[in-house]
Each structure stands twice: as C-alpha cells, then as structure tokens.
N, C-alpha and C. Protein backbone atom coordinates (compact mmCIF):
# COMPACT_ATOMS: atom_id res chain seq x y z
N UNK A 1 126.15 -81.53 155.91
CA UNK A 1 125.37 -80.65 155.08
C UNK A 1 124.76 -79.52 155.91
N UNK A 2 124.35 -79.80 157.02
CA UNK A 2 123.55 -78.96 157.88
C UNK A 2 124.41 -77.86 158.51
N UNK A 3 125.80 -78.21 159.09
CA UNK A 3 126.91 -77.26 159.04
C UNK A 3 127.57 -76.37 157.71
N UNK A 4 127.37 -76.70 156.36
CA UNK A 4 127.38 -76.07 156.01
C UNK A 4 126.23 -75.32 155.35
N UNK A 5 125.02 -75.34 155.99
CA UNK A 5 123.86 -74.34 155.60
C UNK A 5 123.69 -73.26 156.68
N UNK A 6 124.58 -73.24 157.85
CA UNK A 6 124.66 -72.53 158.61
C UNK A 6 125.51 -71.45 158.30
N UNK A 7 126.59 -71.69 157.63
CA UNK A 7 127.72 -71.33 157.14
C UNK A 7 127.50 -70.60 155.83
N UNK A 8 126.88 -70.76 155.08
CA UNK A 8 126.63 -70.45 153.82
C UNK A 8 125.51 -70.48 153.20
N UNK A 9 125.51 -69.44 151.48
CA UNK A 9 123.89 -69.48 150.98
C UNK A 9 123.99 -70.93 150.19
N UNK A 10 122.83 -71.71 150.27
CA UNK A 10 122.51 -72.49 149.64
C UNK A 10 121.30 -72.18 148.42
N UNK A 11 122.03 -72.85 147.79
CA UNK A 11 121.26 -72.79 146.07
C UNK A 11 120.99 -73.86 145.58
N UNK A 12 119.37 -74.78 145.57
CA UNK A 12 119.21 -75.54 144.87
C UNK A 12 118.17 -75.60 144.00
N UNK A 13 119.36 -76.54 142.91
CA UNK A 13 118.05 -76.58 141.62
C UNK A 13 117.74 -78.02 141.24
N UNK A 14 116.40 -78.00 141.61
CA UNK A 14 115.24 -79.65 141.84
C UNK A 14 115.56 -80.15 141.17
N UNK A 15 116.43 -80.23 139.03
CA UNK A 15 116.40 -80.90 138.63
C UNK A 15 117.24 -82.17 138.56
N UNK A 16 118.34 -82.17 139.53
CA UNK A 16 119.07 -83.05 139.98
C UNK A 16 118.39 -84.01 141.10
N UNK A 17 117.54 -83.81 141.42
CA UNK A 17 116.76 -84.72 142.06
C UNK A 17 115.74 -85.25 141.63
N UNK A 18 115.29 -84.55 140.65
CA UNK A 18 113.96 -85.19 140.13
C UNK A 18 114.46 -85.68 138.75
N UNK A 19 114.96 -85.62 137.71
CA UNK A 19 115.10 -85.85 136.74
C UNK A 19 116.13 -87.12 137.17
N UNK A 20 115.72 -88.04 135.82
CA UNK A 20 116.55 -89.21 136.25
C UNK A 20 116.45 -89.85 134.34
N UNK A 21 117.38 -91.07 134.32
CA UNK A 21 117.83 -91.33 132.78
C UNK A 21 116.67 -92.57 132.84
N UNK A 22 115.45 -92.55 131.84
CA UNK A 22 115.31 -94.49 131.90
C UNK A 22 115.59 -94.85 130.40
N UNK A 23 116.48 -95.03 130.37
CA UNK A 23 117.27 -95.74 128.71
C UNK A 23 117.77 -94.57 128.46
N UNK A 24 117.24 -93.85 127.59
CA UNK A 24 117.80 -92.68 126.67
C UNK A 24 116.75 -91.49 126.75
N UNK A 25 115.74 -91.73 127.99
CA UNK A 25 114.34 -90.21 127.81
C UNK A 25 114.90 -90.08 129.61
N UNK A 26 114.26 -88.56 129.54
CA UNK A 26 114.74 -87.97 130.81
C UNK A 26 113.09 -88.39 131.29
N UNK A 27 113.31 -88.80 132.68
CA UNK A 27 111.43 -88.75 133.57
C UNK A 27 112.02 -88.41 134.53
N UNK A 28 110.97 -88.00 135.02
CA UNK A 28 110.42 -87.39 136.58
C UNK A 28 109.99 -88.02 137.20
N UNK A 29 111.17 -88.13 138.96
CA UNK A 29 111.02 -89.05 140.31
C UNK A 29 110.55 -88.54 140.79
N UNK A 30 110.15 -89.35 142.13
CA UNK A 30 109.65 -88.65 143.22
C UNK A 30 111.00 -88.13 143.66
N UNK A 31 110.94 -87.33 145.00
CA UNK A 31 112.31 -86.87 145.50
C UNK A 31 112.07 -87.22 147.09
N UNK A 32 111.95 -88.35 148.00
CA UNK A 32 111.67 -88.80 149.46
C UNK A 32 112.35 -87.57 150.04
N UNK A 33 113.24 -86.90 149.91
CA UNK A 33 114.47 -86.75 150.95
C UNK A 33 113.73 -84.95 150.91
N UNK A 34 112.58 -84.61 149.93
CA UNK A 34 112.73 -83.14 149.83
C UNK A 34 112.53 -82.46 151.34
N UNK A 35 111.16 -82.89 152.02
CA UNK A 35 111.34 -81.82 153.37
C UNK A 35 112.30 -82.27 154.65
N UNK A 36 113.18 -83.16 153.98
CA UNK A 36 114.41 -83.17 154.80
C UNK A 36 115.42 -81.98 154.35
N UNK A 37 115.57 -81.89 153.20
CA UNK A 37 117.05 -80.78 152.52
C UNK A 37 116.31 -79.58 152.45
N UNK A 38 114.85 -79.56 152.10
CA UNK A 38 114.01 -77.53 151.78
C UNK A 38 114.50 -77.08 153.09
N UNK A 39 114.18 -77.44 154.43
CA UNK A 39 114.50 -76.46 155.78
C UNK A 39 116.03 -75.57 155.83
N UNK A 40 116.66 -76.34 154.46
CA UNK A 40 118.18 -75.64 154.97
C UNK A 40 118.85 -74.79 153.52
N UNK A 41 117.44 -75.11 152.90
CA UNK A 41 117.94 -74.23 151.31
C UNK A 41 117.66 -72.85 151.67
N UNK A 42 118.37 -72.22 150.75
CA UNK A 42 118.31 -70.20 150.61
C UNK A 42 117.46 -70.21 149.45
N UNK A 43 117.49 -70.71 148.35
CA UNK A 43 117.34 -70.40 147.15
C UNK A 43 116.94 -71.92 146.55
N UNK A 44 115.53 -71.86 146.36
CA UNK A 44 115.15 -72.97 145.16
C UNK A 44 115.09 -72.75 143.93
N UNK A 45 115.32 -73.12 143.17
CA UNK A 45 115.26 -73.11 141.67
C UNK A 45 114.29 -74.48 141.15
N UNK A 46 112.96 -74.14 140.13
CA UNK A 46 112.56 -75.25 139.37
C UNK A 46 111.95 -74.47 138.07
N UNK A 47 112.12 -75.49 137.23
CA UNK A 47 110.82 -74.99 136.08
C UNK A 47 109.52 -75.47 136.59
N UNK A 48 108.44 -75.00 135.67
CA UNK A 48 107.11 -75.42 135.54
C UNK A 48 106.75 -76.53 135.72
N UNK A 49 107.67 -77.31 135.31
CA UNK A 49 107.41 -79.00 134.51
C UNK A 49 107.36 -79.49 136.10
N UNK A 50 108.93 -79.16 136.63
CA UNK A 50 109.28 -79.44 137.64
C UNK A 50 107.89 -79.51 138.92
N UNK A 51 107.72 -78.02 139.22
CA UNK A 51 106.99 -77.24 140.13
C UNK A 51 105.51 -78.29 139.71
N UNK A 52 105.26 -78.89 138.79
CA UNK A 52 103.94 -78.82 138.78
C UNK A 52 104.03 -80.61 139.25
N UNK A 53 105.36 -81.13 138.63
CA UNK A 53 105.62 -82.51 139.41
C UNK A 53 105.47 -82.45 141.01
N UNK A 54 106.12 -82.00 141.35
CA UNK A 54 106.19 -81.74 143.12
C UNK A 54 104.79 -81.28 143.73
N UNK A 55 104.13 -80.10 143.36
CA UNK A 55 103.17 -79.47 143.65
C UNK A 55 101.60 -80.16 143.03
N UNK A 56 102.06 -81.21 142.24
CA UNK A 56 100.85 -81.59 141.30
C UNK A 56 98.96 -81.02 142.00
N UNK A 57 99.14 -81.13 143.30
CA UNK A 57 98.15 -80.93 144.18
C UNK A 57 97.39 -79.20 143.99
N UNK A 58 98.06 -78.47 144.27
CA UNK A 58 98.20 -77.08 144.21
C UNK A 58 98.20 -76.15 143.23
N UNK A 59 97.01 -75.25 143.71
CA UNK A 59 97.58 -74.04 142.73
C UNK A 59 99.03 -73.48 142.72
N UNK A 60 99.29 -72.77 142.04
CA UNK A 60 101.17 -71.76 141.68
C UNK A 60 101.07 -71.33 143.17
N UNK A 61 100.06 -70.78 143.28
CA UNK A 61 100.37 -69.79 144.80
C UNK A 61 100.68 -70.70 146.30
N UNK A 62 99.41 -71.31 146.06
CA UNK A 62 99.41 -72.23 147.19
C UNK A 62 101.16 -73.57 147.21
N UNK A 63 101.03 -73.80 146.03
CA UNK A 63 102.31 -74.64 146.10
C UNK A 63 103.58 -73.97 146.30
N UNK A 64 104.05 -72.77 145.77
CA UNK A 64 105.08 -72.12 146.34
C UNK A 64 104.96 -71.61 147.79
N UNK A 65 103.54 -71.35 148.17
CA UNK A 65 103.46 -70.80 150.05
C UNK A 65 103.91 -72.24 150.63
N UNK A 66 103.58 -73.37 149.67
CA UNK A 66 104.06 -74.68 150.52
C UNK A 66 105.35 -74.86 150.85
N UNK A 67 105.78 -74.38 149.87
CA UNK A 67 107.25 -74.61 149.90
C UNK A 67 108.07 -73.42 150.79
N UNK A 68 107.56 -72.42 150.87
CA UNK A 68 107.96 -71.33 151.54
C UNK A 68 108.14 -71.97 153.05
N UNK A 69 106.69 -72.57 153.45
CA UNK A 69 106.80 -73.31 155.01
C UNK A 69 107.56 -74.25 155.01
N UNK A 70 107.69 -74.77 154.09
CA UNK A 70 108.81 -75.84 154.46
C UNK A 70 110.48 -75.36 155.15
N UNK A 71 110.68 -74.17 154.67
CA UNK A 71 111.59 -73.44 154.83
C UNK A 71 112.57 -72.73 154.01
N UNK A 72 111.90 -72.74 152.55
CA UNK A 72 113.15 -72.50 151.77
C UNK A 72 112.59 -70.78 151.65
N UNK A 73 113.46 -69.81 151.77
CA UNK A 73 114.03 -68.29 151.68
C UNK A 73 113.76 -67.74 150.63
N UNK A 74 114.11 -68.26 149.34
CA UNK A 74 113.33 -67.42 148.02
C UNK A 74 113.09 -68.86 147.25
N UNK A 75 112.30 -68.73 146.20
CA UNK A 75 111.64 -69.65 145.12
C UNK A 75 112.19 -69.00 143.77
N UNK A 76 112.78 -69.59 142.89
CA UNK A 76 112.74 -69.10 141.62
C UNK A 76 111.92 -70.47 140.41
N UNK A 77 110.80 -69.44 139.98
CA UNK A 77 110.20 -70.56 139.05
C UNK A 77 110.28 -70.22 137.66
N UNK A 78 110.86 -70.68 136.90
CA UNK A 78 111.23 -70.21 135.76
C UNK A 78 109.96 -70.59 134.97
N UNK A 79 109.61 -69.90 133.42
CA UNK A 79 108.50 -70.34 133.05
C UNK A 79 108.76 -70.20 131.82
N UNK A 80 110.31 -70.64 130.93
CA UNK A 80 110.56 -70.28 129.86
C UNK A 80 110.31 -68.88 129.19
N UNK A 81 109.63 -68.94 127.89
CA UNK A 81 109.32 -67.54 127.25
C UNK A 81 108.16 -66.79 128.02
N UNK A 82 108.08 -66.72 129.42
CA UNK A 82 106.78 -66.77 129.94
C UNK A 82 107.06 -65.87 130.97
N UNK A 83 108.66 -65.47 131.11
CA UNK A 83 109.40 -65.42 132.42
C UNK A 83 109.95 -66.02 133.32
N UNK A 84 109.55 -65.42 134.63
CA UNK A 84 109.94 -66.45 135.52
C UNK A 84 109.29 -65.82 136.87
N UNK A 85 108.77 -65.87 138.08
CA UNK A 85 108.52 -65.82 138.99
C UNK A 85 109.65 -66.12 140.65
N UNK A 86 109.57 -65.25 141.31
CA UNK A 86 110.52 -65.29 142.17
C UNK A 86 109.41 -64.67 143.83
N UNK A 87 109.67 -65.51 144.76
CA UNK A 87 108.84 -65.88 145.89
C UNK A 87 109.71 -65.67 147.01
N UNK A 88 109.15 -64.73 148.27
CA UNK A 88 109.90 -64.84 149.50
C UNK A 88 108.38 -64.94 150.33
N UNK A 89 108.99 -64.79 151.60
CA UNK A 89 108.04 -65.34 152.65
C UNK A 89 107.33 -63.68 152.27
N UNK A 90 107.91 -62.70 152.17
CA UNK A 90 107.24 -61.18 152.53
C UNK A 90 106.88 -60.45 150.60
N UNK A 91 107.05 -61.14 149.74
CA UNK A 91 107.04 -61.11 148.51
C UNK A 91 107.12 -61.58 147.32
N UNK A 92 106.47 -61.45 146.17
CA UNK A 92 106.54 -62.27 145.03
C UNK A 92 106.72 -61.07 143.73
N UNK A 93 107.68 -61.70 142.85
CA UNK A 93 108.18 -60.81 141.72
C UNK A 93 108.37 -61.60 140.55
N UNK A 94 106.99 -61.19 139.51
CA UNK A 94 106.88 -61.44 138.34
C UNK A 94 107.91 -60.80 137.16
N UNK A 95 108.92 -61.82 137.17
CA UNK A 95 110.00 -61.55 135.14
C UNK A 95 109.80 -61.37 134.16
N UNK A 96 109.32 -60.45 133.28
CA UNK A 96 109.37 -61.04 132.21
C UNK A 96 111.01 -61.53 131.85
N UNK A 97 110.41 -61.90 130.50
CA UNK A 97 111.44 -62.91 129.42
C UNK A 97 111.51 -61.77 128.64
N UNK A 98 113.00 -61.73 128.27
CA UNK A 98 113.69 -60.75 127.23
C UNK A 98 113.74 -61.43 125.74
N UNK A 99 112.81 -60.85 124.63
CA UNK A 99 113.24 -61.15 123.38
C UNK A 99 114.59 -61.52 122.97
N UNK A 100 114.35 -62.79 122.25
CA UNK A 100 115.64 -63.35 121.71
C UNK A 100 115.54 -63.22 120.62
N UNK A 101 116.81 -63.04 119.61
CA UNK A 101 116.77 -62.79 118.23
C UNK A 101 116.80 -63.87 117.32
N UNK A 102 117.22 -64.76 118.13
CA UNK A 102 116.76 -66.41 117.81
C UNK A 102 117.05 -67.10 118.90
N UNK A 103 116.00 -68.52 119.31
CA UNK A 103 116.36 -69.52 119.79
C UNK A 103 117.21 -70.71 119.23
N UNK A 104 118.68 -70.16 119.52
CA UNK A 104 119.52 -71.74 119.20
C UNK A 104 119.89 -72.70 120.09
N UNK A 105 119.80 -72.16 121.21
CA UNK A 105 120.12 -73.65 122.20
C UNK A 105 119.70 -73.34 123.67
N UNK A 106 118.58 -73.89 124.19
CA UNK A 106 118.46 -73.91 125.10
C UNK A 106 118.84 -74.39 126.56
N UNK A 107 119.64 -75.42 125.77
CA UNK A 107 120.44 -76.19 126.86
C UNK A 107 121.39 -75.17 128.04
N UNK A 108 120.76 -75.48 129.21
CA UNK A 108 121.77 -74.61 129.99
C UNK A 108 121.20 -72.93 130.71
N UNK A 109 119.96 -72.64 130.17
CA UNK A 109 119.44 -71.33 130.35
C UNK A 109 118.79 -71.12 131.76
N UNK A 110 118.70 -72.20 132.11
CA UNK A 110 118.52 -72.40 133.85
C UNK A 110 119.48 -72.33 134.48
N UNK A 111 120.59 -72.80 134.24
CA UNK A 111 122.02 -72.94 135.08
C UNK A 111 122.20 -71.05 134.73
N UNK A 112 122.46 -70.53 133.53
CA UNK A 112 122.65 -69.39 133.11
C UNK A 112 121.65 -68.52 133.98
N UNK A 113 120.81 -68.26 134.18
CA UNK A 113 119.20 -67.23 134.72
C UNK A 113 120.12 -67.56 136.37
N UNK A 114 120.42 -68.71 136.66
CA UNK A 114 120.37 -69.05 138.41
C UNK A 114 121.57 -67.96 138.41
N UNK A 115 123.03 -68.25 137.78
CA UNK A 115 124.40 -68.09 137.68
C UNK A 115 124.26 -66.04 137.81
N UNK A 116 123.49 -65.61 137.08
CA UNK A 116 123.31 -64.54 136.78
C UNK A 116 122.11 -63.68 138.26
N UNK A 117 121.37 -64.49 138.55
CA UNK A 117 120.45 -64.14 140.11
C UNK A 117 121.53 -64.22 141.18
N UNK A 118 122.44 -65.05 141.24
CA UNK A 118 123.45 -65.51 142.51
C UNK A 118 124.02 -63.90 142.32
N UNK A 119 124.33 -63.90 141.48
CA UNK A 119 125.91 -63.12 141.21
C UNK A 119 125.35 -61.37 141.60
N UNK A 120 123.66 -61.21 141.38
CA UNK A 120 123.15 -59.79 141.29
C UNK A 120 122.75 -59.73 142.69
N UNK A 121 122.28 -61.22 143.08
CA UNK A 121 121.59 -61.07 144.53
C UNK A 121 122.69 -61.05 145.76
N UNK A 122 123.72 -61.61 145.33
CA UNK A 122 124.77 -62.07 146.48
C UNK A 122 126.30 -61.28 146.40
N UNK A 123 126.37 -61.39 145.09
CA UNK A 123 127.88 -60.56 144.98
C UNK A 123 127.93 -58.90 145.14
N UNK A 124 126.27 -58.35 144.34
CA UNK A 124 125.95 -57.26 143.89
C UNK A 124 124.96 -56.49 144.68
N UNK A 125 124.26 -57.70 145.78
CA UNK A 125 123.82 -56.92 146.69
C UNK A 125 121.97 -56.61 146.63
N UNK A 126 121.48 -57.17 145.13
CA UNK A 126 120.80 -56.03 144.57
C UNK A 126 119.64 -56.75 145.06
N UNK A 127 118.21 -56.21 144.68
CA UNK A 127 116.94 -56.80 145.13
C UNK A 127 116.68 -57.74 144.74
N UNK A 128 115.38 -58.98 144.72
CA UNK A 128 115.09 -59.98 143.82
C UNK A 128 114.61 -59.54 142.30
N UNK A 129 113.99 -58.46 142.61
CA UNK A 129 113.24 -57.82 140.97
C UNK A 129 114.42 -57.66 140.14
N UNK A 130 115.93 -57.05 140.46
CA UNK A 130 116.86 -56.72 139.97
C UNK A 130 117.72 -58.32 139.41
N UNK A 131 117.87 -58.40 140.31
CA UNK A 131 118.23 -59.64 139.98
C UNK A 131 117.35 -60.62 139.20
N UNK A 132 116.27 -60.67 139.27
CA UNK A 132 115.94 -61.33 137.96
C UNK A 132 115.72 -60.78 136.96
N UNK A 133 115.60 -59.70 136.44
CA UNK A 133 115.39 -58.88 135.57
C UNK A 133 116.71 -59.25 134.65
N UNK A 134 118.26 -58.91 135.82
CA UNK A 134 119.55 -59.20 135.04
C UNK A 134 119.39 -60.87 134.59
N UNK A 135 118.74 -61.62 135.33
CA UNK A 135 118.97 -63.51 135.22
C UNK A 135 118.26 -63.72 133.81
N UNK A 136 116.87 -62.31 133.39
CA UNK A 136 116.34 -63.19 131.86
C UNK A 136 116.98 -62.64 131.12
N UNK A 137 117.78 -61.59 131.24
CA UNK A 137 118.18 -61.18 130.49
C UNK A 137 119.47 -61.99 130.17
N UNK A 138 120.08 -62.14 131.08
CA UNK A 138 121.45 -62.99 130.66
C UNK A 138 120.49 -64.49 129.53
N UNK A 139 119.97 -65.18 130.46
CA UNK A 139 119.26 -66.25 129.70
C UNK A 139 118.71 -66.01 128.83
N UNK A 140 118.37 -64.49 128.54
CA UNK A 140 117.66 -64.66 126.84
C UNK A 140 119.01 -64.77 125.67
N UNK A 141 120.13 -64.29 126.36
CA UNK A 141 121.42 -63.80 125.54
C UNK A 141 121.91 -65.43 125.67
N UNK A 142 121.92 -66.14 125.98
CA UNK A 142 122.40 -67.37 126.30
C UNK A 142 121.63 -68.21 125.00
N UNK A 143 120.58 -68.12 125.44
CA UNK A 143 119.52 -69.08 124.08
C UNK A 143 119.79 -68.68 122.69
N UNK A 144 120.39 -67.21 122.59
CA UNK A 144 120.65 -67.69 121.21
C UNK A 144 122.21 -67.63 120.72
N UNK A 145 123.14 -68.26 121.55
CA UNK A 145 124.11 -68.98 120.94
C UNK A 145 124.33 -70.70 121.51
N UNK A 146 125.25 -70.90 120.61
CA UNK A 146 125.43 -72.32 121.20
C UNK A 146 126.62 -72.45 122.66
N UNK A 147 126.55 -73.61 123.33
CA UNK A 147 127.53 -73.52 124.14
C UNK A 147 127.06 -72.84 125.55
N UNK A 148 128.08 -72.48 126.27
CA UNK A 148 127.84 -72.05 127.99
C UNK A 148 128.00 -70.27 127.49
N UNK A 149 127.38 -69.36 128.11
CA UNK A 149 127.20 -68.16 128.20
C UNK A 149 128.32 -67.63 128.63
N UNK A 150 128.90 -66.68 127.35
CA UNK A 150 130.32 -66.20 126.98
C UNK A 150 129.97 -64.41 127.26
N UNK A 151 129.23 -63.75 127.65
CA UNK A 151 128.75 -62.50 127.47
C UNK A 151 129.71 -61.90 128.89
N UNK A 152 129.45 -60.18 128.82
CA UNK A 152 129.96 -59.65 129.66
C UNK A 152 128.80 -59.23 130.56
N UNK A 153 129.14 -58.40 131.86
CA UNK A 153 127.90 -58.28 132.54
C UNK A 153 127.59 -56.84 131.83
N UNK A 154 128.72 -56.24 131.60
CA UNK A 154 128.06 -54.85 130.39
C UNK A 154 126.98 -55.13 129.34
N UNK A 155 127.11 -56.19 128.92
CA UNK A 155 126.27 -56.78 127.29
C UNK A 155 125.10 -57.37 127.97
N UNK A 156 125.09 -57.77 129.13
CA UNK A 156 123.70 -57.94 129.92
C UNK A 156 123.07 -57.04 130.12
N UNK A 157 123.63 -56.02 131.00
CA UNK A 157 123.02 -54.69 131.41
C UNK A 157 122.52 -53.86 129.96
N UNK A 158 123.40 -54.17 128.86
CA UNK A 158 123.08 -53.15 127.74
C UNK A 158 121.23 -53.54 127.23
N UNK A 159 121.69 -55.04 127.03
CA UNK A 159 119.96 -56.02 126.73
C UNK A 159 118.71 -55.07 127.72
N UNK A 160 119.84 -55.46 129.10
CA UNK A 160 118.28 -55.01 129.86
C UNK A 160 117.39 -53.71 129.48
N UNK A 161 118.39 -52.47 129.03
CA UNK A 161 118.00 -51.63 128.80
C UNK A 161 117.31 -51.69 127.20
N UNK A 162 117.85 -52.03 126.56
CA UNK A 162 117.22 -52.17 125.30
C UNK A 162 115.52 -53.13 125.12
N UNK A 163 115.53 -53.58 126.23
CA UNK A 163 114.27 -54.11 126.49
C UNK A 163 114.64 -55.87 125.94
C-alpha cells in the first residue's frame, strides 16, 4: 500500500471503514487502523455524520486541522444540502449546494461529488474551489434521477452557470 502512495493520488472515502451492517441498519465503527492509512492519503472524503463520529471531540476546525496533521493533503466534508467544505494545510473552501429540482435518490451523491472533484482536480488541473463547485453541481444533477450519474461534463458546467 505504501508503494503505491508513493506512486500515486490516493482517494479515500471513511465510509468503508466506518460503516458496517448489524442485521439490516447501517452503524458506525471505530476505525483502529486510521492514523496508520491518513499519513499516506491525498484526498479524504467524509460526511458530517461521519466527521463528527471520528472527531466527536472537536470543533469542524479543530478536527479537520487534526486530520490535516495526521497527514492527509486535502479534506472533503460534504454537508448534504448545506454544501460541502474542502481543507488543505494552506486553505479552506466553503461549497455551496446547487438547487435540485427534485430530490429522487440520493444514493450515490458522495461517490458522484468525489468522481466529479478527482476528474476537475486531477485530470483538469483546476483549483479546489473549482473543483468543488463542478463536484455539487454534478451531485445536485445526480439526486434528482434514479441510478449512477448519466450527465455530460457540458450539462454540469451548464448547471454551474445557471446557478
């Protein structure tokens, strides 16, 4: 793992570690192994729910500077209709959330927001503000259909502008 964090950006999102099945309801673990794997992440990803499991201790600020020392490179904290927040060691950049014309399925709008930050921050080059700006916007376009996010990056860019 450590050879390939040398090698490459790493992108992780907490809820595969923290979320776990007991019967048929999703709960929240501890995660032992976290300041073993944060020193070698690029990119964290959590929600609120998440962030406030891990951080329970901490204010927003103080718990993301925690996590910053630990070693992870940017923070993305999503906050549903609320935005999302995005953290480096030298900066922090408040999202809003792009009006949806309806909420039909939320399933997936985290994988969608991350899929859409990778692709603006890494393929495209662009800043964190940019890149999340394109990530709510894709994820607001995501929530209101069903299924995995079928859009073009034109029909993203068009949203962004339309507010």
């Amino acid at each position: 793992m450590f050879q390939l964090a040398r090698e490459n950006i790493i992108s992780l999102d907490v809820q595969g570690f923290l979320r776990h099945l007991d019967g048929h309801q999703v709960v929240l673990k501890t995660w032992p192994e976290m300041v073993e794997i944060l020193p070698i992440v690029n990119i964290l990803k959590m929600n609120e729910q998440e962030f406030e499991w891990l951080m329970h201790s901490h204010t927003e600020r103080e718990g993301l500077e925690n996590l910053l020392q630990m070693g992870v490179r940017e923070i993305v904290l999503t906050k549903g209709s609320h935005g999302s927040l995005i953290m480096t060691p030298d900066d922090a950049v408040s999202v809003p959330a792009f009006r949806c014309s309806a909420v039909v399925d939320p399933t997936g709008c985290g994988d969608t927001y991350m899929a859409g930050y990778l692709y603006m921050r890494f393929i495209k080059g662009k800043t964190i503000e940019e890149a999340g700006l394109f990530a709510s916007a894709m994820a607001s376009m995501k929530l209101e259909h069903r299924g995995p996010f079928s859009g073009s990056e034109e029909e993203v860019l068009s949203r962004m502008k339309s507010g």
